[in-house]
N, C-alpha and C. Protein backbone atom coordinates (compact mmCIF):
# COMPACT_ATOMS: atom_id res chain seq x y z
N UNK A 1 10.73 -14.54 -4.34
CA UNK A 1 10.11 -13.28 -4.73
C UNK A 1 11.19 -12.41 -5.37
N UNK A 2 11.09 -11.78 -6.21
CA UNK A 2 11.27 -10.78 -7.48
C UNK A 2 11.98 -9.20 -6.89
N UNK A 3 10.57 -8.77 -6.76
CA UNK A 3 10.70 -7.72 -7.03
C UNK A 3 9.76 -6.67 -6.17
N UNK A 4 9.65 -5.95 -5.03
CA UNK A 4 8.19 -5.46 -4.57
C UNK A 4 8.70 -3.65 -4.57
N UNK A 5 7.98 -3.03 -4.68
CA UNK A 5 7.42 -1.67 -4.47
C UNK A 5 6.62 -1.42 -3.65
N UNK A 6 6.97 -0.33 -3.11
CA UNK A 6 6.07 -0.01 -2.09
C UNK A 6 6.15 1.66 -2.28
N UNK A 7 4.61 2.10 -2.56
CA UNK A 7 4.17 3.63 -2.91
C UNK A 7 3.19 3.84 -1.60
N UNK A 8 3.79 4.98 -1.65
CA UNK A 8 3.17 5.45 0.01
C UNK A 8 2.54 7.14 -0.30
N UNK A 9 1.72 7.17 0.68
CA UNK A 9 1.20 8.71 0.55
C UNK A 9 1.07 9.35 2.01
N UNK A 10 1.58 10.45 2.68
CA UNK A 10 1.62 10.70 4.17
C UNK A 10 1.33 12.08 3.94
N UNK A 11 0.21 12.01 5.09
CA UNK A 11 0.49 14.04 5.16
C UNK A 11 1.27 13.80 6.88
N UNK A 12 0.04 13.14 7.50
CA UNK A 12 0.59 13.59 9.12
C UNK A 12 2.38 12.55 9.28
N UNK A 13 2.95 11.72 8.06
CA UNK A 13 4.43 10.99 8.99
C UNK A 13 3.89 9.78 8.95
N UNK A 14 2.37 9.34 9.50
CA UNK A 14 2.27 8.02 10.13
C UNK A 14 2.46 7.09 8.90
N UNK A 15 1.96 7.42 7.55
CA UNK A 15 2.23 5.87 6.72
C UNK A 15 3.48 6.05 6.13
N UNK A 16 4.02 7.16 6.44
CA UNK A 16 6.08 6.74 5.68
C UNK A 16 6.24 6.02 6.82
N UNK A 17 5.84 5.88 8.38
CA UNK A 17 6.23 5.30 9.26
C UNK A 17 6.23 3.64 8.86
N UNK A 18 4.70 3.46 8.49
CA UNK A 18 4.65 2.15 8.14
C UNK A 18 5.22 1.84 6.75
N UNK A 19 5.20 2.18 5.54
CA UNK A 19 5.94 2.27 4.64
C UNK A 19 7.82 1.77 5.05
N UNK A 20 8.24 2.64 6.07
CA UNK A 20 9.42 2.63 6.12
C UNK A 20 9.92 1.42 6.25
N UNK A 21 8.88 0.75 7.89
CA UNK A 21 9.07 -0.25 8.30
C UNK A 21 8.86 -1.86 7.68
N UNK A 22 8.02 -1.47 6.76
CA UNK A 22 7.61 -2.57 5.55
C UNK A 22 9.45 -2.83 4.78
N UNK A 23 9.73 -1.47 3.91
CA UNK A 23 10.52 -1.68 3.38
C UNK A 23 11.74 -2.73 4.30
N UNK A 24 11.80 -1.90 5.55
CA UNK A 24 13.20 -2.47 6.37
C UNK A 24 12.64 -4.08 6.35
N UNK A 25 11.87 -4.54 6.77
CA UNK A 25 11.33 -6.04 6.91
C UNK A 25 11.44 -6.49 5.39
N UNK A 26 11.00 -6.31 4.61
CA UNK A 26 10.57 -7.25 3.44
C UNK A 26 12.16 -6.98 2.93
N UNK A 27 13.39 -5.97 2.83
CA UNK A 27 14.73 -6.12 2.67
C UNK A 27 15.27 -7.00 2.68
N UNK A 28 15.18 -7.53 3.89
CA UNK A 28 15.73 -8.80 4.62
C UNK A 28 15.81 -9.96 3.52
N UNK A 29 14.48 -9.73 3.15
CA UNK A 29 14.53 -11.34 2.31
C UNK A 29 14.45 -11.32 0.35
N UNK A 30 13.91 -9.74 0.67
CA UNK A 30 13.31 -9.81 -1.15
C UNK A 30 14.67 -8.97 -2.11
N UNK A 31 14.92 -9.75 -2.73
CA UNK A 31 15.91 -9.78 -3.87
C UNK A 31 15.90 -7.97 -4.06
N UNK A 32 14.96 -7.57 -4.76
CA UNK A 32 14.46 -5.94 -4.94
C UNK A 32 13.61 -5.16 -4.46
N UNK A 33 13.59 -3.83 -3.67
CA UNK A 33 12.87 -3.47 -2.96
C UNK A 33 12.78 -2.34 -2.74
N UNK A 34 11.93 -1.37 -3.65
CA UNK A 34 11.93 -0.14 -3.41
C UNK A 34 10.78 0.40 -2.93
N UNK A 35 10.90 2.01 -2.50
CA UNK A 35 9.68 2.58 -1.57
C UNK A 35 10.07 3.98 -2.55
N UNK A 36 8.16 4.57 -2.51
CA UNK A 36 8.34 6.33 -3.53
C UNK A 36 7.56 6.69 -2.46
N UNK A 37 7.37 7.85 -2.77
CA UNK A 37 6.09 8.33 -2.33
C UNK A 37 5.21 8.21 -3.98
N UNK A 38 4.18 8.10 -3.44
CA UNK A 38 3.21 7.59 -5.16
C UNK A 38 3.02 9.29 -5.91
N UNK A 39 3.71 9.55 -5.65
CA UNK A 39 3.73 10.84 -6.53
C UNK A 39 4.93 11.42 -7.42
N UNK A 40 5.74 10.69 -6.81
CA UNK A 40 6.86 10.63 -7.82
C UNK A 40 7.83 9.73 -8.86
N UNK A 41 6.36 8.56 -8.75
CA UNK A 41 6.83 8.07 -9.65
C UNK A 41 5.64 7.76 -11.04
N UNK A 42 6.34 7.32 -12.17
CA UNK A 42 5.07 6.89 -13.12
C UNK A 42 4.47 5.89 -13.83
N UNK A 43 2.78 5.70 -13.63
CA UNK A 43 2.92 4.30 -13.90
C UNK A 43 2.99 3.36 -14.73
N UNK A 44 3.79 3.73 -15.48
CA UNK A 44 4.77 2.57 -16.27
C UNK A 44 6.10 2.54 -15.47
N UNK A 45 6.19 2.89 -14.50
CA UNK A 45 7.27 2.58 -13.64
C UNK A 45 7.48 1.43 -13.16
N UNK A 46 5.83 1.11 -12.58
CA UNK A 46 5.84 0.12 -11.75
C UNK A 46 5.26 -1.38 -12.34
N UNK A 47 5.39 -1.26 -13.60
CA UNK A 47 5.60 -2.53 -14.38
C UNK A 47 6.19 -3.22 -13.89
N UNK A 48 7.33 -3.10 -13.82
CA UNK A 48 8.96 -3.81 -13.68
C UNK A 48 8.75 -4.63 -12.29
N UNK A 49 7.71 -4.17 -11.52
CA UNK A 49 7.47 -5.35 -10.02
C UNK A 49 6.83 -5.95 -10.21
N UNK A 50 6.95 -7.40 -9.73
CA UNK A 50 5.92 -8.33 -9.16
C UNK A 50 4.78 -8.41 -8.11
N UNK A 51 5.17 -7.47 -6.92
CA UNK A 51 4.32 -7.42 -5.83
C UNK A 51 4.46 -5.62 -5.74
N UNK A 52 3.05 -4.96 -5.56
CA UNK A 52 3.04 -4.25 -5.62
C UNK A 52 2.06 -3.64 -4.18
N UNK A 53 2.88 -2.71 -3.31
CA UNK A 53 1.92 -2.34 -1.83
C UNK A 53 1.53 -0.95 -1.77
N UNK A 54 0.72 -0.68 -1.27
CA UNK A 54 0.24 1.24 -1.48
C UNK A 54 -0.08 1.36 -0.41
N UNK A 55 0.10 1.99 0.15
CA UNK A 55 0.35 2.91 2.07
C UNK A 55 -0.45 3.93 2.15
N UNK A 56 -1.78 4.59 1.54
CA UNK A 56 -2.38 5.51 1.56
C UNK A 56 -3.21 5.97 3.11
N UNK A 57 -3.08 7.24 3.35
CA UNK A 57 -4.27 7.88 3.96
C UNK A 57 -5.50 8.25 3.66
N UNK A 58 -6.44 8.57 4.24
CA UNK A 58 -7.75 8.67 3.82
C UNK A 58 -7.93 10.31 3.73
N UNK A 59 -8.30 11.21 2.80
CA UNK A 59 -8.28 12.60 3.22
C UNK A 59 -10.02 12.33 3.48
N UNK A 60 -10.21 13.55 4.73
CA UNK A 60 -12.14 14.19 4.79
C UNK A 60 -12.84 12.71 5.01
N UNK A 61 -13.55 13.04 4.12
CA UNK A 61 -14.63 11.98 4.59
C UNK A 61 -14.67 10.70 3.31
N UNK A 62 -13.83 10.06 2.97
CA UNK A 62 -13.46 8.96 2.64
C UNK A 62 -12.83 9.22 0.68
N UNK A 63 -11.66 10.22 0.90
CA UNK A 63 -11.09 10.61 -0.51
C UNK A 63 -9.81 10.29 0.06
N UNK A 64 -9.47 9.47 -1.48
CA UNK A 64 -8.04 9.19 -1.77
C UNK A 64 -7.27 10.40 -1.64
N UNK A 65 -5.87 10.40 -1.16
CA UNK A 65 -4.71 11.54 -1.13
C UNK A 65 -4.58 12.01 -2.46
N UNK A 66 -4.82 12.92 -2.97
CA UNK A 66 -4.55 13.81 -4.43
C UNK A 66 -3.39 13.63 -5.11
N UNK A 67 -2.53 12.90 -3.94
CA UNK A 67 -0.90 12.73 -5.18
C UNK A 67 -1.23 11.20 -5.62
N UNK A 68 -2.47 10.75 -4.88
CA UNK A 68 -2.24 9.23 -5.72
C UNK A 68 -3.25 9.28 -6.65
N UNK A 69 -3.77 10.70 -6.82
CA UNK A 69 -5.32 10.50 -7.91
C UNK A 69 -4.87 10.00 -9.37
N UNK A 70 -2.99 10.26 -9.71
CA UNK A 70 -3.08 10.48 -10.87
C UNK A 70 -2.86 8.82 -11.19
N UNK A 71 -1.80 7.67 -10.07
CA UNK A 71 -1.43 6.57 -10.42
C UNK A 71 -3.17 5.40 -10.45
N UNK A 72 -3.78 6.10 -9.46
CA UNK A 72 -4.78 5.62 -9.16
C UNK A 72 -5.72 5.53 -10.58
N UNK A 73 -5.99 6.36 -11.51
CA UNK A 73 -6.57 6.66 -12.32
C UNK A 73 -6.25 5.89 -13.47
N UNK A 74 -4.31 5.88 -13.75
CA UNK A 74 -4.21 5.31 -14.55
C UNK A 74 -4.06 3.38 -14.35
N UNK A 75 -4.33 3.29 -13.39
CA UNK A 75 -4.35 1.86 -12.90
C UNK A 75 -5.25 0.72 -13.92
N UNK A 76 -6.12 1.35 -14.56
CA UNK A 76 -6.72 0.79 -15.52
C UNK A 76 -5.85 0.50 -16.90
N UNK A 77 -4.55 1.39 -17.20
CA UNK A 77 -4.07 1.50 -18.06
C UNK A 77 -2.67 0.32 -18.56
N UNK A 78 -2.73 -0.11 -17.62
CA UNK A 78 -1.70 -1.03 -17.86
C UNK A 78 -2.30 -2.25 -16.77
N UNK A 79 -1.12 -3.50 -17.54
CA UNK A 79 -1.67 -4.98 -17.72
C UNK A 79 -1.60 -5.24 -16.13
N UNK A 80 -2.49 -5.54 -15.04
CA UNK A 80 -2.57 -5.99 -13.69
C UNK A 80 -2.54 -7.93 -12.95
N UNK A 81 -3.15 -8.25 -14.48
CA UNK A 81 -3.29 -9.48 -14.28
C UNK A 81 -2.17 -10.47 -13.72
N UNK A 82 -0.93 -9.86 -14.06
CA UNK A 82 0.25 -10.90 -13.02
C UNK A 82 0.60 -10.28 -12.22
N UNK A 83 0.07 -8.98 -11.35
CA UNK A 83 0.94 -8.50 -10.57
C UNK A 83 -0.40 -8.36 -9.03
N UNK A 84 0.55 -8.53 -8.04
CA UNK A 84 -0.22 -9.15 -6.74
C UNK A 84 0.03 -7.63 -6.00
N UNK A 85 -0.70 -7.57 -5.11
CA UNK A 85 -0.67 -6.33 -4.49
C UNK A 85 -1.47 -6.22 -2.66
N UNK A 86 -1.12 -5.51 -2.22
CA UNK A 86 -1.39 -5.70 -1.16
C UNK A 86 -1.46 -3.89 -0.80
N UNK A 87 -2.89 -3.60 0.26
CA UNK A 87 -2.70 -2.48 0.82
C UNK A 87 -2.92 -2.34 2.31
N UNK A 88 -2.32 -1.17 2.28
CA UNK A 88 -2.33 -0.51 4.12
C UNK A 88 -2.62 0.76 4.21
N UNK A 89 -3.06 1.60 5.64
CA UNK A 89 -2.77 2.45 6.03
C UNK A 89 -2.94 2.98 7.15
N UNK A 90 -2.77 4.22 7.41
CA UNK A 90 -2.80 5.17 8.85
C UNK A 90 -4.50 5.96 8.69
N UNK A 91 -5.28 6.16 9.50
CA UNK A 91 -6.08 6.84 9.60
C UNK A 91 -6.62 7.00 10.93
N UNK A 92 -7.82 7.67 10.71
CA UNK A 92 -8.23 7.92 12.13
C UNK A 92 -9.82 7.35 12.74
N UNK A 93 -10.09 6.59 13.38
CA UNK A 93 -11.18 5.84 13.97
C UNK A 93 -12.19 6.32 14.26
N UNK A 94 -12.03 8.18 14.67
CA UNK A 94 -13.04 8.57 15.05
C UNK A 94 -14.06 9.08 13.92
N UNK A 95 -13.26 8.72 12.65
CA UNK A 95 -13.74 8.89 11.02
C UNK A 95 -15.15 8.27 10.77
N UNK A 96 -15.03 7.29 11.72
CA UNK A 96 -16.33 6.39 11.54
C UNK A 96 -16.51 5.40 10.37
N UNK A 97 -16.98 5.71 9.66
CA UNK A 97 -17.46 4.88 8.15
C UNK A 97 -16.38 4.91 7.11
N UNK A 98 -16.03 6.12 7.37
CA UNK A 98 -14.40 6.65 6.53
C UNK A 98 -13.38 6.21 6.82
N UNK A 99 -13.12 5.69 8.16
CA UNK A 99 -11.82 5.09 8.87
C UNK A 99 -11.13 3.98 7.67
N UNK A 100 -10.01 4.98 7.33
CA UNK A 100 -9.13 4.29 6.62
C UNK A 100 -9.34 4.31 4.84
N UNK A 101 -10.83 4.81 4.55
CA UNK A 101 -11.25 4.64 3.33
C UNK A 101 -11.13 4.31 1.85
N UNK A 102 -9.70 5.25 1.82
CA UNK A 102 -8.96 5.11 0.59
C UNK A 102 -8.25 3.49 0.74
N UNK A 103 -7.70 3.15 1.87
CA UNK A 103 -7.15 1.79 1.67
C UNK A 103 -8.41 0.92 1.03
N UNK A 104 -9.48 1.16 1.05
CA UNK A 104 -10.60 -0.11 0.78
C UNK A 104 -10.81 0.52 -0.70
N UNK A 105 -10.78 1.65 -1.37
CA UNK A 105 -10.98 1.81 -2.71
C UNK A 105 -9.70 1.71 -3.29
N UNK A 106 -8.46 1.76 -3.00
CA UNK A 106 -7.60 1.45 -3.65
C UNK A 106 -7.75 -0.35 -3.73
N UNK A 107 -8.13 -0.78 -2.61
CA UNK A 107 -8.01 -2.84 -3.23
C UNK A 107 -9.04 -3.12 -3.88
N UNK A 108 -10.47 -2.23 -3.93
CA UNK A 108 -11.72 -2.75 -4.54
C UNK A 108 -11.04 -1.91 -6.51
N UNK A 109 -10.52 -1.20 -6.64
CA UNK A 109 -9.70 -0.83 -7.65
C UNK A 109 -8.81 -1.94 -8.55
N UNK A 110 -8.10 -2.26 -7.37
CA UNK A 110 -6.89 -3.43 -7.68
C UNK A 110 -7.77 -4.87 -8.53
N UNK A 111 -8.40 -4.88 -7.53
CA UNK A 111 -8.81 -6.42 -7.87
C UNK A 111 -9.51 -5.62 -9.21
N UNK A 112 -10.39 -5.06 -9.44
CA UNK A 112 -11.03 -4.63 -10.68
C UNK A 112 -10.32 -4.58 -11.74
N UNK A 113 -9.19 -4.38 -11.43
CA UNK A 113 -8.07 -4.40 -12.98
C UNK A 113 -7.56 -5.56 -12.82
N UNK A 114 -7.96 -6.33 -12.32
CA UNK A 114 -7.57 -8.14 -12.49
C UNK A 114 -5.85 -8.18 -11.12
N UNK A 115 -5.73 -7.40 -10.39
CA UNK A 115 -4.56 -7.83 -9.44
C UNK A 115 -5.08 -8.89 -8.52
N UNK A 116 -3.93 -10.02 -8.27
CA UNK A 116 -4.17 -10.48 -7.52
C UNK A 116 -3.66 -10.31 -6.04
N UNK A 117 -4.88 -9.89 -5.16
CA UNK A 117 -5.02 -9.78 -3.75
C UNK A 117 -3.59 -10.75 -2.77
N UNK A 118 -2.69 -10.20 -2.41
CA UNK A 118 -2.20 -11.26 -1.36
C UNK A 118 -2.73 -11.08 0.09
N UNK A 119 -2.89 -10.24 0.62
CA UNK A 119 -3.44 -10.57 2.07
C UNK A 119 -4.37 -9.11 2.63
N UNK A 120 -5.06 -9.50 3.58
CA UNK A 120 -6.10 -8.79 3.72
C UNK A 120 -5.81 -7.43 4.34
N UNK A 121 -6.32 -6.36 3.88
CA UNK A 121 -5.73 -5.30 4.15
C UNK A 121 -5.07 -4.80 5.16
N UNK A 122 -4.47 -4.27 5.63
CA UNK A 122 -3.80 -3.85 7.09
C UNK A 122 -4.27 -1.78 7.36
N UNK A 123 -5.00 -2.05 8.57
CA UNK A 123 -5.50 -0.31 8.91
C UNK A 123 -5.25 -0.22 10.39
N UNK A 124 -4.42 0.95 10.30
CA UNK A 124 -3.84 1.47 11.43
C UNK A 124 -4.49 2.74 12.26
N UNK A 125 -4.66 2.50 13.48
CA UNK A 125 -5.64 3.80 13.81
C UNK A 125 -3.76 4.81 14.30
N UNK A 126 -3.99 6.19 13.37
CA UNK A 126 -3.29 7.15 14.10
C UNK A 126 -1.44 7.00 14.18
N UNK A 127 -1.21 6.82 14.62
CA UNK A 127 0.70 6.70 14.35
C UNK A 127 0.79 5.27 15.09
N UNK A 128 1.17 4.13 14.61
CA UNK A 128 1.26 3.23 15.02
C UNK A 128 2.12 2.46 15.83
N UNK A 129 1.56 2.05 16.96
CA UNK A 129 1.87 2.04 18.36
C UNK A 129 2.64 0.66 18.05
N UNK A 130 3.28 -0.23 19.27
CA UNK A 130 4.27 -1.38 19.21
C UNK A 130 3.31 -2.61 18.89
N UNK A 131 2.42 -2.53 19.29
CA UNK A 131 1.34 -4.13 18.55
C UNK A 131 1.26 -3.38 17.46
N UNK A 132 0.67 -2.26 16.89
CA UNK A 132 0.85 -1.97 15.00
C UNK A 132 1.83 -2.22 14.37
N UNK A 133 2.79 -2.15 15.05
CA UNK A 133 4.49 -2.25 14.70
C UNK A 133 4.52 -3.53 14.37
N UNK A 134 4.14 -4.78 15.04
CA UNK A 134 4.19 -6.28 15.18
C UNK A 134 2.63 -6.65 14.45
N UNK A 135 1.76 -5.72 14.09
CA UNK A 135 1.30 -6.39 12.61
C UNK A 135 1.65 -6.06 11.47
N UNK A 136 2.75 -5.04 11.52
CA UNK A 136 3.61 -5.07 10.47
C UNK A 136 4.08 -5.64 9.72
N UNK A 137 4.93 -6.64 10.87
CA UNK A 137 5.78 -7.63 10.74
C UNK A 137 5.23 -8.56 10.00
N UNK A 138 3.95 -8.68 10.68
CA UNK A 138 2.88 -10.01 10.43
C UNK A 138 2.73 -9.79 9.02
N UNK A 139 2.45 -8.56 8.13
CA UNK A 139 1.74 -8.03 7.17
C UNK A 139 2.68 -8.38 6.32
N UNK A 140 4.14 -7.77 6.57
CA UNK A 140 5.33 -8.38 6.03
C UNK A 140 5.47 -9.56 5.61
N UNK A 141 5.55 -10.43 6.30
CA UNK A 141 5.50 -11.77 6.22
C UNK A 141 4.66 -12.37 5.56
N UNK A 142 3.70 -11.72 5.75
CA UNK A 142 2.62 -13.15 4.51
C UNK A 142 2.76 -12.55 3.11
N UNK A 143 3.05 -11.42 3.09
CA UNK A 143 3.61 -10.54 1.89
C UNK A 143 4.49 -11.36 1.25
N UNK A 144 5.60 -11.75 1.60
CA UNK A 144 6.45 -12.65 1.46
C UNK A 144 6.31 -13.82 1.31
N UNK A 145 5.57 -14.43 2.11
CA UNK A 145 5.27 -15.99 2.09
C UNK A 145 4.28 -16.06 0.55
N UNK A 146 3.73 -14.90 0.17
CA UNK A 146 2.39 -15.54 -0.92
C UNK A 146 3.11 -15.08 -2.07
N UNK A 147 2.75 -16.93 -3.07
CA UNK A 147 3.07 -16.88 -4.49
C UNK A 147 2.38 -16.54 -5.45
């Protein structure tokens, strides 16, 4: 593996938490490896990766975080077809139908601009406890393992 990014969006801490911990794991093994918050960077930035991960929260009742409206938008705008992607995030359970939301429109997004999916999403209820921590790992890893 190349090259991965990882764009994150946090209000309450919990997905720089997981964000953070992604980065420290996938370090270990991947040649290049950077983490933004998805608001500061632009997307023709994120050309330059091969594997691409997004850490979003869900705002209200099932809306993407406003700093990712703008990468999110232009996601149509540039070429997706070789680049693999994978998402996660922090939310809250008692959301109901919303729990986690934006993670499921950011991959039903992805795949629509032709990305290819590496592994099935990862949703965290709330600040993630030591088994969230160790599907991290897990999340990590197949991240890694898929060509």
């Amino acid at each position: 593996m190349k090259s991965v990014v990882i764009l994150y969006a946090s209000i309450t801490g919990n997905n720089e938490i997981i964000a953070d911990k992604l980065f420290s794991l996938l370090s270990e093994t991947v040649d290049t490896v950077d983490i933004f918050e998805i608001d500061s960077i632009d997307i023709d930035d994120i050309k330059i990766y091969d594997k691409i991960i997004f850490c979003m929260y869900t705002y209200d009742l099932g809306v993407i975080p406003y700093e990712a409206e703008d990468i999110f938008e232009s996601l149509e705008d540039i070429h997706l077809s070789e680049k693999k992607f994978a998402v996660c995030g922090s939310g809250d359970i008692d959301y109901g139908e919303y729990y986690c939301k934006a993670v499921d429109i950011f991959e039903d997004k992805l795949v629509r601009c032709g990305a290819k999916k590496m592994i099935e999403s990862l949703k965290i209820n709330l600040t993630p406890s030591e088994s969230d921590l160790a599907e991290i790992k897990l999340f990590a890893k197949r991240i890694i393992a898929f060509e």
